[in-house]
Protein backbone atom coordinates (compact mmCIF):
# COMPACT_ATOMS: atom_id res chain seq x y z
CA UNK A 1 111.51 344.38 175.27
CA UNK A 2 113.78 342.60 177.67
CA UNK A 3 114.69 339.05 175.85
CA UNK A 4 115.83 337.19 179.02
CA UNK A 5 112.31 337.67 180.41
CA UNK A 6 110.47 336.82 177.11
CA UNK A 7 112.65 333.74 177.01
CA UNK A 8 112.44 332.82 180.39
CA UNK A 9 108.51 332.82 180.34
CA UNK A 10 108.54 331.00 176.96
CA UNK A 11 110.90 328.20 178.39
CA UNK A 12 108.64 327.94 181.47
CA UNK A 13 105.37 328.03 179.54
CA UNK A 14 106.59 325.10 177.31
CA UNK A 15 108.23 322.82 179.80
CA UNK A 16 105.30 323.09 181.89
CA UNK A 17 103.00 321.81 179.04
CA UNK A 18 105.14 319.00 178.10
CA UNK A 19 105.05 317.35 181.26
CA UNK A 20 101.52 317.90 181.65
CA UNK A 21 101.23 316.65 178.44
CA UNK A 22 103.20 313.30 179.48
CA UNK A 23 100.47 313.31 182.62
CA UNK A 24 97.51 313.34 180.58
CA UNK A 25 99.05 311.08 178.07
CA UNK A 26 99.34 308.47 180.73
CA UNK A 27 95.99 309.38 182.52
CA UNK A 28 94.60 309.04 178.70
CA UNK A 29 95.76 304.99 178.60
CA UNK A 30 94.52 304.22 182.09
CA UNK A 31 90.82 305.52 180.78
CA UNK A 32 90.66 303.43 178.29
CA UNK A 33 88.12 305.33 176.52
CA UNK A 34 88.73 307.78 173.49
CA UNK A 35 86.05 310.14 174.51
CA UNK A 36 87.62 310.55 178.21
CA UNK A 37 91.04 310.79 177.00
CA UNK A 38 89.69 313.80 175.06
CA UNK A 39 88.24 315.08 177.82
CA UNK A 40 91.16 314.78 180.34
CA UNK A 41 93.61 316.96 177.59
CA UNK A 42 90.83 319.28 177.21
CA UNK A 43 91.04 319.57 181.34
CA UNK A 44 94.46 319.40 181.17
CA UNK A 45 95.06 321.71 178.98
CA UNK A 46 92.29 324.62 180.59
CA UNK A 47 93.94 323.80 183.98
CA UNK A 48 97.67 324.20 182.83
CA UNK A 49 96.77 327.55 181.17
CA UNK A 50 94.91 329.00 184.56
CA UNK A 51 98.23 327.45 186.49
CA UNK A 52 100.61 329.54 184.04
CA UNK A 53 98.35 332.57 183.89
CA UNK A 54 99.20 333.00 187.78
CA UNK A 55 102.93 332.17 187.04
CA UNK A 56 103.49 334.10 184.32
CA UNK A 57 101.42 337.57 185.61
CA UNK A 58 101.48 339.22 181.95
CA UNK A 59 98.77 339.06 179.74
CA UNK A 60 99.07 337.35 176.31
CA UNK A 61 97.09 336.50 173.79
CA UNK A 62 95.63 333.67 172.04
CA UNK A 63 98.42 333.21 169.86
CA UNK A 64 100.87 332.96 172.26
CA UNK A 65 99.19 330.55 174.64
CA UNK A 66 98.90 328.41 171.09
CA UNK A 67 102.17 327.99 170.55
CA UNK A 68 104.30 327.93 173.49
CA UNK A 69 101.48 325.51 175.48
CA UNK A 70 98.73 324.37 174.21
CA UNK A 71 99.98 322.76 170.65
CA UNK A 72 103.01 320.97 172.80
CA UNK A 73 100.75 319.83 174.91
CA UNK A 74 98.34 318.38 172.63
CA UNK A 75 101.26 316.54 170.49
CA UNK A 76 103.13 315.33 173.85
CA UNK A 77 99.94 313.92 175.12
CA UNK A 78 99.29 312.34 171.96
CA UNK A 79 103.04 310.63 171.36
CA UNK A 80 102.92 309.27 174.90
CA UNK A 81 99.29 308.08 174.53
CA UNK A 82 100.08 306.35 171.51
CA UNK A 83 103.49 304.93 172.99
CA UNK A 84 102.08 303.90 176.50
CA UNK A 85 99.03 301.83 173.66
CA UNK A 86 101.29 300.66 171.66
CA UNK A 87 103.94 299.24 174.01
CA UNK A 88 101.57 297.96 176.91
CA UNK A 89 98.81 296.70 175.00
């Protein structure tokens, strides 16, 4: 296994998700709604992984979309949510 590429798609993978994750975070305040703010990291989140699946061009599994995109993206989303709440509102 060659570790500069495993790293290289790892570090991709995650940056990408954390600043989608800041995107839907802020797109989550401006709804206003719980129920849509669910619904745009849901889109988010299915969007971002069909984005990375072209970038990447390996296939991995379930596990690995987990925790290099999907679980950073739900806690970023939910940190800047909370912050953009708690600091505008």
């Amino acid at each position: 296994m060659d570790l500069k590429k495993y790293f290289d798609a790892d570090l991709r993978t995650t940056i990408f998700f954390t600043v989608f994750g800041v995107i839907a975070g802020y797109a989550s305040f401006i709804s206003r709604s719980n129920l849509i703010s669910i619904a745009i990291l849901l889109v988010f989140l299915g969007a971002g992984r069909f984005l990375m699946q072209r970038v990447v061009k390996e296939k991995k599994d379930m596990k690995w979309w987990l925790g290099n995109g999907m679980i950073v993206c739900i806690f970023t989303w939910f940190v800047v949510w909370t912050i953009f709440y708690n600091v505008l509102v």
